[in-house]
Protein backbone atom coordinates (compact mmCIF):
# COMPACT_ATOMS: atom_id res chain seq x y z
CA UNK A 1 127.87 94.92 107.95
CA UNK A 2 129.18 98.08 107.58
CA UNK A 3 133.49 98.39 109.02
CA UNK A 4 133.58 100.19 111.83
CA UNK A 5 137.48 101.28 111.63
CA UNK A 6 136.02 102.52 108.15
CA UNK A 7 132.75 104.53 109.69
CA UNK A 8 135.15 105.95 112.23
CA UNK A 9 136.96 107.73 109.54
CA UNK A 10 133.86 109.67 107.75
CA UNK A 11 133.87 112.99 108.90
CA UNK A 12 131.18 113.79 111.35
CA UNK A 13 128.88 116.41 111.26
CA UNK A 14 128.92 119.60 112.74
CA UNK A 15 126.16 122.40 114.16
CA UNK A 16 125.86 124.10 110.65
CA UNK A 17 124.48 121.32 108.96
CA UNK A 18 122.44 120.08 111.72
CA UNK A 19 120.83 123.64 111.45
CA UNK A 20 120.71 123.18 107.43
CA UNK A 21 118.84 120.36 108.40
CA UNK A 22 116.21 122.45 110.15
CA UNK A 23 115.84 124.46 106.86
CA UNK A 24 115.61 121.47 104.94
CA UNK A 25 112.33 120.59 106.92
CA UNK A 26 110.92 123.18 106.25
CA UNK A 27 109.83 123.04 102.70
CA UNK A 28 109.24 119.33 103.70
CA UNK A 29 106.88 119.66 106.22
CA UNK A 30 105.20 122.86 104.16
CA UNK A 31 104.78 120.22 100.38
CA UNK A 32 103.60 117.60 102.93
CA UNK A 33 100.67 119.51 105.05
CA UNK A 34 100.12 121.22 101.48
CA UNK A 35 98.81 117.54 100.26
CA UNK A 36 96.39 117.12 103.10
CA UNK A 37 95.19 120.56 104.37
CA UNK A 38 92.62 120.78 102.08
CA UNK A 39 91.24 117.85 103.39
CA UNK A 40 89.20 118.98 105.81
CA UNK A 41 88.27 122.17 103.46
CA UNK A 42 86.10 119.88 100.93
CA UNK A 43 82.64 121.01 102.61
CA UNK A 44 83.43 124.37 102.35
CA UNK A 45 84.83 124.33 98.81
CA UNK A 46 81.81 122.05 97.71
CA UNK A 47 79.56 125.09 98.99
CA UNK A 48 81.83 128.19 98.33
CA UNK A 49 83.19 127.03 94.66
CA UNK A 50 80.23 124.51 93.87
CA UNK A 51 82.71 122.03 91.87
CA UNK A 52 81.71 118.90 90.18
CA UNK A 53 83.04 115.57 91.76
CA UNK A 54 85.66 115.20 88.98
CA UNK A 55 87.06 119.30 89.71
CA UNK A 56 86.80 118.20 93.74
CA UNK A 57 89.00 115.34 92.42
CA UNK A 58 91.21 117.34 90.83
CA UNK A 59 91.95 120.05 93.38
CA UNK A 60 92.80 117.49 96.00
CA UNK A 61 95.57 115.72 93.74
CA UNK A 62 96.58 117.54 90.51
CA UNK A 63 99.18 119.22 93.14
CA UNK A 64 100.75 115.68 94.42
CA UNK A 65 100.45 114.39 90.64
CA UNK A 66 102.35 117.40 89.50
CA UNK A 67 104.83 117.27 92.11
CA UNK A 68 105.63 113.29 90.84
CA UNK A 69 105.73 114.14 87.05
CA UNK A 70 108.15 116.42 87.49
CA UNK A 71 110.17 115.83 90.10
CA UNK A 72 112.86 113.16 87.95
CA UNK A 73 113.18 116.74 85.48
CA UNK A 74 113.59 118.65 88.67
CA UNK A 75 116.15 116.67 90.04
CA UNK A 76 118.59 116.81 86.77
CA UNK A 77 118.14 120.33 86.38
CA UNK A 78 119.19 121.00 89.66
CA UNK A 79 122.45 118.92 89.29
CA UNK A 80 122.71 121.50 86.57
CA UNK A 81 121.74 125.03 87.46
CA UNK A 82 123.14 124.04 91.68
CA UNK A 83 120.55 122.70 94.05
CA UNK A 84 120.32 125.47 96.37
CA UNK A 85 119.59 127.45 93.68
CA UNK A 86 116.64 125.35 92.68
CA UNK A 87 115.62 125.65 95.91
CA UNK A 88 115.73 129.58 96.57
CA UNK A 89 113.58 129.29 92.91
CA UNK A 90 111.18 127.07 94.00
CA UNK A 91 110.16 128.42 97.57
CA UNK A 92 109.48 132.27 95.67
CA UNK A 93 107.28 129.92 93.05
CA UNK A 94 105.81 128.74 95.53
CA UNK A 95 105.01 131.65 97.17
CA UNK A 96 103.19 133.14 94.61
CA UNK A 97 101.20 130.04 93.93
CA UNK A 98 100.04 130.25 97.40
CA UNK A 99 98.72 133.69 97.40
CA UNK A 100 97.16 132.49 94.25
CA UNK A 101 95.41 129.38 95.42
CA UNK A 102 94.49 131.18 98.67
CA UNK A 103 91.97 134.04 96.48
CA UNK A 104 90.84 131.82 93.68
CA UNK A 105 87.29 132.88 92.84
CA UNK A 106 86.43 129.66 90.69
CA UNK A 107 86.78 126.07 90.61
CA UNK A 108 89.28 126.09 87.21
CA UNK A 109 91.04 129.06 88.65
CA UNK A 110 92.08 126.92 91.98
CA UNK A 111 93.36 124.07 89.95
CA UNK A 112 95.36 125.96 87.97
CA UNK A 113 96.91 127.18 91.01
CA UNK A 114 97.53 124.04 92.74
CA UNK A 115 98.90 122.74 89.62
CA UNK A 116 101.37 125.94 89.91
CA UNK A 117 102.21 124.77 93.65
CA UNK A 118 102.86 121.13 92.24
CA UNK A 119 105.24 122.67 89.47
CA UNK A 120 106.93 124.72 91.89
CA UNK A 121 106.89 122.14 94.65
CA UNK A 122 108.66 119.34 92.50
CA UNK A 123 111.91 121.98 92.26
CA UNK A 124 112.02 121.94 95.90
CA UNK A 125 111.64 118.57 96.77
CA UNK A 126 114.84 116.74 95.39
CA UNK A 127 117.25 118.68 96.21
CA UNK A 128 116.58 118.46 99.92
CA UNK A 129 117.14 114.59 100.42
CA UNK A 130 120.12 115.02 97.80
CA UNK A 131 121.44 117.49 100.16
CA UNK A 132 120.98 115.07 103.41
CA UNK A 133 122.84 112.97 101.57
CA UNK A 134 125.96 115.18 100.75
CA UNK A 135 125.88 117.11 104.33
CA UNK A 136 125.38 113.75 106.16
CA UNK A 137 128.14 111.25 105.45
CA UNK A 138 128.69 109.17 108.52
CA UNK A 139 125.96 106.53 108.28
CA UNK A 140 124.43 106.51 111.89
CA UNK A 141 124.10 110.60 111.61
CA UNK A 142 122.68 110.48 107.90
CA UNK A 143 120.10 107.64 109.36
CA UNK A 144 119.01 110.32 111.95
CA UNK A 145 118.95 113.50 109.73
CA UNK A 146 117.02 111.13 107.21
CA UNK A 147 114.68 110.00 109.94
CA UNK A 148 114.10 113.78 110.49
CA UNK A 149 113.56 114.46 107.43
CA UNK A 150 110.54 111.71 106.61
CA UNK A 151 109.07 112.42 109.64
CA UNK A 152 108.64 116.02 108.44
CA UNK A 153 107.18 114.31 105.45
CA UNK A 154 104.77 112.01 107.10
CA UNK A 155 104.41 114.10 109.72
CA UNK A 156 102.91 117.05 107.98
CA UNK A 157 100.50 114.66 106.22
CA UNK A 158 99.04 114.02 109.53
CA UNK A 159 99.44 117.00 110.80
CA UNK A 160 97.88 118.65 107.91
CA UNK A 161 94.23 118.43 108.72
CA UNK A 162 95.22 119.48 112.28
CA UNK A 163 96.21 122.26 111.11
CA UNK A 164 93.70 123.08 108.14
CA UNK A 165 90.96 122.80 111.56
CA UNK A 166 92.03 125.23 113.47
CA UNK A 167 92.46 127.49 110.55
CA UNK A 168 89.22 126.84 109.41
CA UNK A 169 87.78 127.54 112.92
CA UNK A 170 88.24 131.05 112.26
CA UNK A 171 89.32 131.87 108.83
CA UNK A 172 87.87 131.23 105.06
CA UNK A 173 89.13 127.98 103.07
CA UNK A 174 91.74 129.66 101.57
CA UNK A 175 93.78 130.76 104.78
CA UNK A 176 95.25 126.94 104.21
CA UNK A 177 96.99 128.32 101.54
CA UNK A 178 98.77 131.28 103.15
CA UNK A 179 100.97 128.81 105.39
CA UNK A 180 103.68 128.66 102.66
CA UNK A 181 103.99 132.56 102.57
CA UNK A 182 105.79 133.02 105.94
CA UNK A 183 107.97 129.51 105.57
CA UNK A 184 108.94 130.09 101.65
CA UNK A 185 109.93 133.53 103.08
CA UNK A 186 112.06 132.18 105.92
CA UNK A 187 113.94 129.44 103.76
CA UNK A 188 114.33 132.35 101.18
CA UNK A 189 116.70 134.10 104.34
CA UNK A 190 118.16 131.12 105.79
CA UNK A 191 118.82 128.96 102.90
CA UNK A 192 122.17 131.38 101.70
CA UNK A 193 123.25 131.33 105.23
CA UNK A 194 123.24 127.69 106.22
CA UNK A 195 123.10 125.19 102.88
CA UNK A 196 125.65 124.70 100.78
CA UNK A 197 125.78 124.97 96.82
CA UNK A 198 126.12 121.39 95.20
CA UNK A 199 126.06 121.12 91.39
CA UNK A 200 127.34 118.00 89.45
CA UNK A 201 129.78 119.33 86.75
CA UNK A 202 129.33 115.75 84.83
CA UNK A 203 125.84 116.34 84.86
CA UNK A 204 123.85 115.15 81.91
CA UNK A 205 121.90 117.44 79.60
CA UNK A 206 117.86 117.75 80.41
CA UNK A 207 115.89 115.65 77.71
CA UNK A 208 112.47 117.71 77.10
CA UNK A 209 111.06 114.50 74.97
CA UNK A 210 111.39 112.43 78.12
CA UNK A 211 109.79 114.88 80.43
CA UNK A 212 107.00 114.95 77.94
CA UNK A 213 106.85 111.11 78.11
CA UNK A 214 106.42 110.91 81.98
CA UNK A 215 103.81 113.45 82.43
CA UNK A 216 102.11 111.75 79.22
CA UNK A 217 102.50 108.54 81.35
CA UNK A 218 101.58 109.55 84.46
CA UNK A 219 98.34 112.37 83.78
CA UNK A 220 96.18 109.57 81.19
CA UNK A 221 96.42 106.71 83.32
CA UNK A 222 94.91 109.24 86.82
CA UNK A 223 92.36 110.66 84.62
CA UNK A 224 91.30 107.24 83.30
CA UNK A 225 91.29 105.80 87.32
CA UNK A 226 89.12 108.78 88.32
CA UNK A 227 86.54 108.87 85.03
CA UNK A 228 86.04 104.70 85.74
CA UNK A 229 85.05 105.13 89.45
CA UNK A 230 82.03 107.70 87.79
CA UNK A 231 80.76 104.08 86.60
CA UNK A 232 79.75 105.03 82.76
CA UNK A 233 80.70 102.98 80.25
CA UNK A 234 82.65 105.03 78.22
CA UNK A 235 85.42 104.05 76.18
CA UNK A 236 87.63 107.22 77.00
CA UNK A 237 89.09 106.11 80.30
CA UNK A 238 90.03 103.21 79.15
CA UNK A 239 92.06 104.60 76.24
CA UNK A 240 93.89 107.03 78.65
CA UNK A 241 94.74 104.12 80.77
CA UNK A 242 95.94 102.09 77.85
CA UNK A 243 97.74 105.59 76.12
CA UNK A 244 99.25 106.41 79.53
CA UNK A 245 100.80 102.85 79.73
CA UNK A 246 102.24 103.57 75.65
CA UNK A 247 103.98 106.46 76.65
CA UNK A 248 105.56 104.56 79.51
CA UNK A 249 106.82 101.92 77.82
CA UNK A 250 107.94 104.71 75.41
CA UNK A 251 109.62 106.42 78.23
CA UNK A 252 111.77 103.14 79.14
CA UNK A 253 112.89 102.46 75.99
CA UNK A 254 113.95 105.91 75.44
CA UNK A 255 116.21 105.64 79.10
CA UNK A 256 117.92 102.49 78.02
CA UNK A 257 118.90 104.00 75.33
CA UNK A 258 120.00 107.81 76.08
CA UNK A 259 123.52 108.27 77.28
CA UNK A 260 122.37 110.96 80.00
CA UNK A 261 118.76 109.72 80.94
CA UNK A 262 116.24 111.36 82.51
CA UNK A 263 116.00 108.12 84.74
CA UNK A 264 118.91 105.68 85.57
CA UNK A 265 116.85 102.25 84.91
CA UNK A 266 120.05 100.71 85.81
CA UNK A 267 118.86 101.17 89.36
CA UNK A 268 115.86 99.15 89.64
CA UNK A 269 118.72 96.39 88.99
CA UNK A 270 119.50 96.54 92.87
CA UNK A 271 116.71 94.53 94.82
CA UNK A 272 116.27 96.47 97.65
CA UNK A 273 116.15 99.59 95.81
CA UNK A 274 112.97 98.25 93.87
CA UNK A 275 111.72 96.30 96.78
CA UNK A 276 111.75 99.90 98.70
CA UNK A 277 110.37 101.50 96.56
CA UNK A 278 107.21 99.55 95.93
CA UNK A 279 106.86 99.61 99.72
CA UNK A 280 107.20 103.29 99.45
CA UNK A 281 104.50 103.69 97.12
CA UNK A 282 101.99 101.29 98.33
CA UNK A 283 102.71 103.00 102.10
CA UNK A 284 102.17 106.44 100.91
CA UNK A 285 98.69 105.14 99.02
CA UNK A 286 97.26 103.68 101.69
CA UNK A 287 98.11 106.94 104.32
CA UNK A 288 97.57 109.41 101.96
CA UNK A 289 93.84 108.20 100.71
CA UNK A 290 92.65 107.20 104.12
CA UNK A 291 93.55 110.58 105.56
CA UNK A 292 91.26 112.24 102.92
CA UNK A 293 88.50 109.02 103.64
CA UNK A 294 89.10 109.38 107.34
CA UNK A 295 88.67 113.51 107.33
CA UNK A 296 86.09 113.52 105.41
CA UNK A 297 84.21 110.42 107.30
CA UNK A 298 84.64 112.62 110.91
CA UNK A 299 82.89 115.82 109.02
CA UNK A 300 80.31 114.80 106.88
CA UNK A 301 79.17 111.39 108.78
CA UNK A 302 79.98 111.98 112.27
CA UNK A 303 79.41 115.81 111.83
CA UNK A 304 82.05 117.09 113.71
CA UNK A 305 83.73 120.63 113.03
CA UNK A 306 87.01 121.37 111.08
CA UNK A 307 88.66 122.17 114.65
CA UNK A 308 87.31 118.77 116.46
CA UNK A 309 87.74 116.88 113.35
CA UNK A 310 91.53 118.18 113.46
CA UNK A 311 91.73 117.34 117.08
CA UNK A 312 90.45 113.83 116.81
CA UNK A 313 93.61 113.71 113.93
CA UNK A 314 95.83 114.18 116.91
CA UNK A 315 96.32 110.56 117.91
CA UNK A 316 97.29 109.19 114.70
CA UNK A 317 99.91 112.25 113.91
CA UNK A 318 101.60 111.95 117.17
CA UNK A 319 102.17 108.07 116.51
CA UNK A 320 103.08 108.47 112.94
CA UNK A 321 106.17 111.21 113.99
CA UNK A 322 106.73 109.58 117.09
CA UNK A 323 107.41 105.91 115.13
CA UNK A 324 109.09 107.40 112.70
CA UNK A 325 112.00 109.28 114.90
CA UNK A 326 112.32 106.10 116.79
CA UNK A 327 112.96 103.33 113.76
CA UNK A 328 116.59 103.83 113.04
CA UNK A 329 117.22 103.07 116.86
CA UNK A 330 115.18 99.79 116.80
CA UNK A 331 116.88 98.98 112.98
CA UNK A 332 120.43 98.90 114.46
CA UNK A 333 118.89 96.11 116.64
CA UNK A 334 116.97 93.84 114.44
CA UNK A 335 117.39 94.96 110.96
CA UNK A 336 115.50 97.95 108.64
CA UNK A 337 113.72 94.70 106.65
CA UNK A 338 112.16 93.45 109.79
CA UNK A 339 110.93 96.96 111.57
CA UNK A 340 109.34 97.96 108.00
CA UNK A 341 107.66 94.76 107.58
CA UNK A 342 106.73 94.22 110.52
CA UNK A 343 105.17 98.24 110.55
CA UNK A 344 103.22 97.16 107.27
CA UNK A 345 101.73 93.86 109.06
CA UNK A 346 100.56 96.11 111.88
CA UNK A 347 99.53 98.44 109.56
CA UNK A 348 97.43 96.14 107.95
CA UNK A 349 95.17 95.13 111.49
CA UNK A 350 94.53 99.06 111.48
CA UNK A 351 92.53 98.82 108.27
CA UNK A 352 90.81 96.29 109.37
CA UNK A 353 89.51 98.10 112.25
CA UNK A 354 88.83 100.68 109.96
CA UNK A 355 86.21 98.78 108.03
CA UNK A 356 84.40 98.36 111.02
CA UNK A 357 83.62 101.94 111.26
CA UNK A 358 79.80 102.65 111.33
CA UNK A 359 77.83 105.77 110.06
CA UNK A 360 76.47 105.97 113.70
CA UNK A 361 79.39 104.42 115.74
CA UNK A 362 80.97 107.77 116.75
CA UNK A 363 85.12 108.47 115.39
CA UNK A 364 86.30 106.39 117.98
CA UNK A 365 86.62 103.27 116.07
CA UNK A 366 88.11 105.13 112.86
CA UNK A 367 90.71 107.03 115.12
CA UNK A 368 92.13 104.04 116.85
CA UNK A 369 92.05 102.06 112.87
CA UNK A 370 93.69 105.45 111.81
CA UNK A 371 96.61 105.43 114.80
CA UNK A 372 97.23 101.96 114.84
CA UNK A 373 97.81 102.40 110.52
CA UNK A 374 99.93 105.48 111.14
CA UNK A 375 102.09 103.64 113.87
CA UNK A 376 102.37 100.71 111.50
CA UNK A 377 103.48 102.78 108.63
CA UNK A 378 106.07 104.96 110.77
CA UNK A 379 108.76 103.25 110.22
CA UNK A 380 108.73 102.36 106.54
CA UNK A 381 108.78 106.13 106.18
CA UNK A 382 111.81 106.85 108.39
CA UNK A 383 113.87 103.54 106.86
CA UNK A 384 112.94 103.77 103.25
CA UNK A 385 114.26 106.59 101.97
CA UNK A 386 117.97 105.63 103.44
CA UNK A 387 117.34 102.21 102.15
CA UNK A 388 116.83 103.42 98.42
CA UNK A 389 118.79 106.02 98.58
CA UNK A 390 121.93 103.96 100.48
CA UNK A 391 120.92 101.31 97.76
CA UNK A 392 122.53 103.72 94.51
CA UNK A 393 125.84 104.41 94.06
CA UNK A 394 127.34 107.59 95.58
CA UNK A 395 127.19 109.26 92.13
CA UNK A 396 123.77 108.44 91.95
CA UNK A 397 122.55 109.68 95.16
CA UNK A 398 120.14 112.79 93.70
CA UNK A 399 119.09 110.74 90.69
CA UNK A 400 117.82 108.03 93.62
CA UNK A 401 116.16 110.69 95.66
CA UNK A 402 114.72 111.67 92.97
CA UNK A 403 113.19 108.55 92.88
CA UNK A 404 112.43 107.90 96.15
CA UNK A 405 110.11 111.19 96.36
CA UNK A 406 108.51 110.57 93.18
CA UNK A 407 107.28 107.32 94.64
CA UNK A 408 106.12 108.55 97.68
CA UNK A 409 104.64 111.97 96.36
CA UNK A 410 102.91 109.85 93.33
CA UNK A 411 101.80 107.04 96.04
CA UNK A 412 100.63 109.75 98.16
CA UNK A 413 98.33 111.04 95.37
CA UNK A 414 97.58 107.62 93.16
CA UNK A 415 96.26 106.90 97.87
CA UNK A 416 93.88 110.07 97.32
CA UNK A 417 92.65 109.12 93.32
CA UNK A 418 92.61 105.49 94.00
CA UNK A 419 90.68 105.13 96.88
CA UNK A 420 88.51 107.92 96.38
CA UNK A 421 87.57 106.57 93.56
CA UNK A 422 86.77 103.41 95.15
CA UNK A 423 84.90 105.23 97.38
CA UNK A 424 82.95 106.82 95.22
CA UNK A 425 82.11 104.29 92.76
CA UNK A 426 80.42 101.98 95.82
CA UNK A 427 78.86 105.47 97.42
CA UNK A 428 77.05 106.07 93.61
CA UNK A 429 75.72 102.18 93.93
CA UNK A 430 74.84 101.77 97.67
CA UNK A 431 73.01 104.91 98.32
CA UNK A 432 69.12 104.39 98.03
CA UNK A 433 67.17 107.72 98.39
CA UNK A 434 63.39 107.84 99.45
CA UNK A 435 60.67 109.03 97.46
CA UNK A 436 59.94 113.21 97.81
CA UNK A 437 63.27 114.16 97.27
CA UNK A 438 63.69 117.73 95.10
CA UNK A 439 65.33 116.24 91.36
CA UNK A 440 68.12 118.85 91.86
CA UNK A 441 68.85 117.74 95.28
CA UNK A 442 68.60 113.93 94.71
CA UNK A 443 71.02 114.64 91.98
CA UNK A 444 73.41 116.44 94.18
CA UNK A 445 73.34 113.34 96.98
CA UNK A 446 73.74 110.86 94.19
CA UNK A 447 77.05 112.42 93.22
CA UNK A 448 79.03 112.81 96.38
CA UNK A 449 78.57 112.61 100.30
CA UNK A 450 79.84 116.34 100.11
CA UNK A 451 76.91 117.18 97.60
CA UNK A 452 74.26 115.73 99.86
CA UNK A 453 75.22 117.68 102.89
CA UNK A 454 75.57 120.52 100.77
CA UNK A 455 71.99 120.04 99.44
CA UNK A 456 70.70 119.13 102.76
CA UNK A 457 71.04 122.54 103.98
CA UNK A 458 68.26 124.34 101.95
CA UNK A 459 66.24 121.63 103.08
CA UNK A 460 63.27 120.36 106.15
CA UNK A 461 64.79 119.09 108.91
CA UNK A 462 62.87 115.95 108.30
CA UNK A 463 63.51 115.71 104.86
CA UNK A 464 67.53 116.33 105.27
CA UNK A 465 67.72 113.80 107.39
CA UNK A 466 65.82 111.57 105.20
CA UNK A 467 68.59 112.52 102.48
CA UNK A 468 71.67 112.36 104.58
CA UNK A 469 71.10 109.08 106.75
CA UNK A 470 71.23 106.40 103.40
CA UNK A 471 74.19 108.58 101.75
CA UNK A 472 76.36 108.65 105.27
CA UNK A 473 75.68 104.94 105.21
CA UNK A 474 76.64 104.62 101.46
CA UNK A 475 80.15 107.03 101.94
CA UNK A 476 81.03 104.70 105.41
CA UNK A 477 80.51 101.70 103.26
CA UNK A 478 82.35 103.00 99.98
CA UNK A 479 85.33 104.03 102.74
CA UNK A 480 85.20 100.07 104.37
CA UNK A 481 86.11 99.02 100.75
CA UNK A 482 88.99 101.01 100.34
CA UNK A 483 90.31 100.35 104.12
CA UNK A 484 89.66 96.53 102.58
CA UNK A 485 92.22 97.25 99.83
CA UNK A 486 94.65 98.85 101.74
CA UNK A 487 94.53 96.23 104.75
CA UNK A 488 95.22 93.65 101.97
CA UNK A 489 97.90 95.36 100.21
CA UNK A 490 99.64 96.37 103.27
CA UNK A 491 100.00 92.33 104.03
CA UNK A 492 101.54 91.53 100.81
CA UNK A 493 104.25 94.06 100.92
CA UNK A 494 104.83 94.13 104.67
CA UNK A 495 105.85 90.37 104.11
CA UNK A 496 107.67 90.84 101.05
CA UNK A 497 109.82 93.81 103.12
CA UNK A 498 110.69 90.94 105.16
CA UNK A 499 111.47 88.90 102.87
CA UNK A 500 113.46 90.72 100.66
CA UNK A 501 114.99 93.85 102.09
CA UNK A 502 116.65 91.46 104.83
CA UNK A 503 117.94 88.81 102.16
CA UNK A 504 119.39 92.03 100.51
CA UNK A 505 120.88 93.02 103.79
CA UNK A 506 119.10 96.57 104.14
CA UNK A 507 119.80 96.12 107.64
CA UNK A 508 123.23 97.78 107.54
CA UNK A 509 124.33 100.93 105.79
CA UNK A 510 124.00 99.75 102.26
CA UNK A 511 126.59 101.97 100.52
CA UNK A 512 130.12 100.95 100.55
CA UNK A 513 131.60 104.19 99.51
CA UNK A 514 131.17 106.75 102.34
CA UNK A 515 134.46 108.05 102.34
CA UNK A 516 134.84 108.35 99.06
CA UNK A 517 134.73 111.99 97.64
CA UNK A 518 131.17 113.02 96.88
CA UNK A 519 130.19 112.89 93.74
CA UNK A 520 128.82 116.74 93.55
CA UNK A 521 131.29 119.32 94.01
CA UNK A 522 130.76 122.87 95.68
CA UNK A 523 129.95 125.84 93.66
CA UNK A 524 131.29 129.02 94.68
């Protein structure tokens, strides 16, 4: 337990950094709803751009994949160059990139733009935990301002196809992109006023070979997941995979042996910090691939708009933030192990609803699955991030937030490749199309859910429906399987949390040095 003569001494914070914090969330809850606004956009990319199932694939996650590979880099170059400055850089990237994205004319040209907004999202996104972390030292505040902060994070996950409905209501798929303009611009203001300038001055130097090594890790082993879910036989994916997994074991040796490396591997030597952050990863997968399944399912099967489809998303968003503000209250009580367990066991009877879900059901059964997941989830995301974070010595704190987001933005998108794959690859072998279908049409339906309805359009009433009854059937089944997955993974690691995170005493304030000096010192 943490001494409470001891917490009474750390200085308190005041109403400057409780309004830093509020500028903090903002590039939060912006990267966040960036990940899953576009998910209710897929029909009208499918029909505007036209892209092949593997481009879809790679406009929904090439931004959260980018965001992972280089957030580690990000994190050490802002101990370097001062991580407000790396944040004033990032949100004018990241600017541009949205303008970008929002008037792409192509299906190459908005990939390459949402890779921009994952290059210049990963400079934004470790220094704001990092700076929690420095302008929050008592341990009950830093729990709240954390809390806040994840919320945003969650939050704008759900909150993202809300928000992508009623924009596409009235506006053209790419008005989802023009959200960052106004918010980059804001931080750009208030960030000078309110945040302090941390740099490390013991900060090691940036190795470029072990940047190269994670994104060669991280890039072969997605494209390998998403090219095996197409079902052909090929031998390419499975030398990515196995190439991807080279370069990472590449990568480690390379850390254990650099005197400044790009990742501390001395970390995963604390168990709650690894136990955390495999929760971390396996929670963000599971939220961030059934959002995509879950949008997509109220569209395309139950037919609903973009604006009622966003609506019906309510539910589920208001549990997820509502959860995840209330955790660190119910953690003082009975412990962070037991709350984010316990969230993951719930969790895990919300996918099983969800494979219940029938092509002619109606959302209600996928909404309730969907809320009771979110709820279950909740607090993992508000505990988790203090836990691994808390976990690392003070000196380490932006090296372990580093960390921490990389696991949750690369969970987030392995959630959207993984189980959209999964969907996919039992939607191409359940759906059975009748005779009298146009070849170019069938073809189309035999690809993706998105493809059918798309080709259903230029067709007879009669005969659309003939197309789009077996392959709603086929996408509801393909999106039971993953909700299978993710009820069963959710088990395991809600009991390990137990388990483990209260044997390592995450219950309290894990780190024993908050009144020591911080580790970072101001820049003038």
């Amino acid at each position: 337990m943490t001494d409470t003569s001891t917490t009474e001494s750390v200085p308190r914070a005041g109403q400057r950094e409780w309004l830093g914090l509020a500028v903090l969330a903002l590039p939060t809850l912006l990267l966040s709803v960036d990940m899953s606004v576009l998910y209710l956009a897929v029909p009208h990319l499918a029909a505007d751009l036209a892209p092949s199932s593997s481009q879809l694939l790679w406009i929904m996650d090439i931004y959260a994949f980018m965001i992972a590979g280089f957030l580690i880099t990000m994190g050490t170059l802002g101990d370097r160059i001062g991580r407000r400055r790396l944040l004033l850089i990032g949100a004018a990237a990241f600017g541009v990139a949205s303008v970008l994205a929002a008037f792409s004319t192509g299906a190459g040209m908005l990939i390459a733009a949402r890779t921009a907004l994952g290059l210049a999202g990963a400079t934004l996104m470790p220094s704001t935990l990092a700076l929690i972390s420095t302008m929050f030292a008592h341990p009950k505040q830093r729990a709240v301002a954390i809390a806040v902060w994840m919320s945003c994070f969650t939050g704008g996950a759900a909150v993202g196809p809300v928000v992508g409905g009623l924009l596409l209501q009235w506006f053209w798929w790419g008005s989802v992109f023009l959200l960052g303009v106004p918010v980059m611009a804001l931080l750009l203001v208030a960030a000078p006023l309110l945040l302090p300038e941390y740099r490390n001055p013991n900060a090691g130097r940036l190795d470029l070979f072990s940047v190269a090594l994670s994104l060669a890790t991280i890039l072969p082993i997605v494209y390998g997941l998403k090219e095996l879910a197409k079902g052909d036989p090929a031998a390419a994916p499975f030398v990515a995979i196995v190439l991807g997994a080279a370069a990472g074991a590449g990568f480690v040796r390379r850390q254990l042996r650099l005197t400044d490396p790009l990742l501390d591997l001395r970390l995963f030597r604390n168990r709650a910090f690894s136990t955390a952050l495999g929760v971390m990863m396996v929670s963000t997968l599971a939220m961030g691939g059934m959002f995509m399944l879950i949008s997509q399912y109220l569209q395309l099967v139950n037919g609903l708009s973009p604006l009622e489809a966003g609506l019906w998303l309510v539910p589920p968003s208001v549990a997820m933030i509502t959860v995840t503000l209330l955790a660190p209250a119910i953690a003082q009580r009975i412990g962070r192990g037991t709350v984010i367990g316990s969230g993951m066991v719930i969790a895990a009877a919300g996918f099983g609803l969800l494979t219940q879900a029938s092509p002619d059901g109606g959302p209600v059964v996928a909404v309730v699955g969907q809320t009771i997941v979110a709820a279950g989830l909740g607090p993992g995301a508000a505990l988790l991030a203090g836990v691994i974070v808390g976990s690392a010595p003070k000196e380490k704190a932006g090296s372990a937030a580093a960390v921490s987001e990389t696991s949750g933005e690369l969970g987030m998108a392995l959630g959207v490749a993984l189980l959209g794959s999964i969907t996919t690859a039992v939607y191409r072998g359940a759906i059975s199309l009748p005779g009298g279908i146009p070849a170019d049409a069938e073809t189309a339906a035999r690809d993706t859910l998105a493809g059918a309805s798309a080709a259903a359009e230029g067709l007879p009433a009669s005969m659309a429906a003939q197309l789009l009854e077996p392959a709603r059937e086929a996408f509801t089944q393909g999106m039971g399987a993953a909700a299978g997955l993710g009820a069963g993974a959710a088990a395991v690691f809600g009991v390990l949390a137990i388990v483990l995170l209260r044997q390592s005493g995450a219950s309290d304030d894990p780190r024993p040095d908050d009144t020591a000096e911080p580790a970072e010192q101001p820049a003038g």
